[in-house]
Protein backbone atom coordinates (compact mmCIF):
# COMPACT_ATOMS: atom_id res chain seq x y z
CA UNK A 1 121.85 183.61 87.59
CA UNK A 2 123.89 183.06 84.45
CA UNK A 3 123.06 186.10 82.15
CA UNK A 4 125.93 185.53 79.40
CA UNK A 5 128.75 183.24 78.30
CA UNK A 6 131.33 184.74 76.20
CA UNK A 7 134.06 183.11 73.81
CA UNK A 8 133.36 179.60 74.88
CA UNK A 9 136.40 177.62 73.44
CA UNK A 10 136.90 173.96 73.92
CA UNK A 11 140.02 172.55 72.68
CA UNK A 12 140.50 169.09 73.97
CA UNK A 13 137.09 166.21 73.96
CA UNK A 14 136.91 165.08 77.51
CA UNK A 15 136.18 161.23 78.24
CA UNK A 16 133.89 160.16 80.89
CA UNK A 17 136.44 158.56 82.83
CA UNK A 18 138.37 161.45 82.87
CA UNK A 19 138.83 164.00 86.55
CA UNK A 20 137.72 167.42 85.42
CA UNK A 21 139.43 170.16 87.37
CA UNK A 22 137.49 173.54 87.13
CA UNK A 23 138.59 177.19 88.06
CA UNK A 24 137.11 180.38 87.81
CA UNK A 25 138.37 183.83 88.91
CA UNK A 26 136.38 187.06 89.38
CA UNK A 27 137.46 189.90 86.71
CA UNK A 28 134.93 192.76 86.97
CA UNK A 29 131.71 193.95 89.03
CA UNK A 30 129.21 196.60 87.70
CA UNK A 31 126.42 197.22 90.00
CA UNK A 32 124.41 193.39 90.38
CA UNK A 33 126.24 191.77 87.45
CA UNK A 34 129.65 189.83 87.86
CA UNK A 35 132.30 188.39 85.41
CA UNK A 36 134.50 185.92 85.86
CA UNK A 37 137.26 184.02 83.65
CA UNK A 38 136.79 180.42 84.09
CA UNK A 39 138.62 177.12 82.74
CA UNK A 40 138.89 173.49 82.66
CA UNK A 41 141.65 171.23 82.64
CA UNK A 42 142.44 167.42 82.58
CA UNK A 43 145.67 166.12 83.68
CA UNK A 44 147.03 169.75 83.68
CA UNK A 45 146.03 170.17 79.74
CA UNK A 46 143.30 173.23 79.10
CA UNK A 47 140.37 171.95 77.66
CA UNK A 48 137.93 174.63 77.94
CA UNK A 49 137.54 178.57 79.08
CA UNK A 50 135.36 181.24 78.59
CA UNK A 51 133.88 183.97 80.96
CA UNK A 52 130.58 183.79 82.06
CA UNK A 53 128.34 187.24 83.10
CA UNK A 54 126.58 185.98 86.14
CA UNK A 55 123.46 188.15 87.94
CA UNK A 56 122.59 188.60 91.73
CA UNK A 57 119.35 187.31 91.81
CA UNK A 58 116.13 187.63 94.67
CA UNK A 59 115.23 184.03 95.36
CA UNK A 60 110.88 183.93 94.53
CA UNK A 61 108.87 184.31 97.54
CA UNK A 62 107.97 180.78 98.36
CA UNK A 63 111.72 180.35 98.28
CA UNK A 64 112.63 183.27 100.81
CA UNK A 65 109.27 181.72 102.75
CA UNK A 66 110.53 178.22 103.23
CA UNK A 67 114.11 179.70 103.94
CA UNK A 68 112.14 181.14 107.32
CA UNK A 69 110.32 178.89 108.71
């Protein structure tokens, strides 16, 4: 689950036409919560990065039901 997204820069506009390459790299753990530094790029240019704070999360029952049938 995405808890947080810190010092979101863009610097390029992206057209729709345009191949979007994304990355994203694991930087830190603490207990259930996990941070990663992550990017975009067209035609090797950055045109966006931030890192995002993302949250192990228990799927609701009717989810985990369906998962065992």
């Amino acid at each position: 689950m995405l808890s947080a997204i810190k010092r979101m820069k863009f610097f390029h506009a992206v057209h729709a036409e345009e191949r979007i390459v994304l990355r994203a790299a694991k930087i830190g753990e603490m207990g259930e919560l996990f941070q990663f530094k992550v990017g975009a790029g067209v035609d090797g240019k950055r045109v966006a990065e931030s890192k995002l704070v993302l949250s192990k999360a228990t799927p609701p029952q009717a989810a985990r039901d369906s998962l065992n049938r």
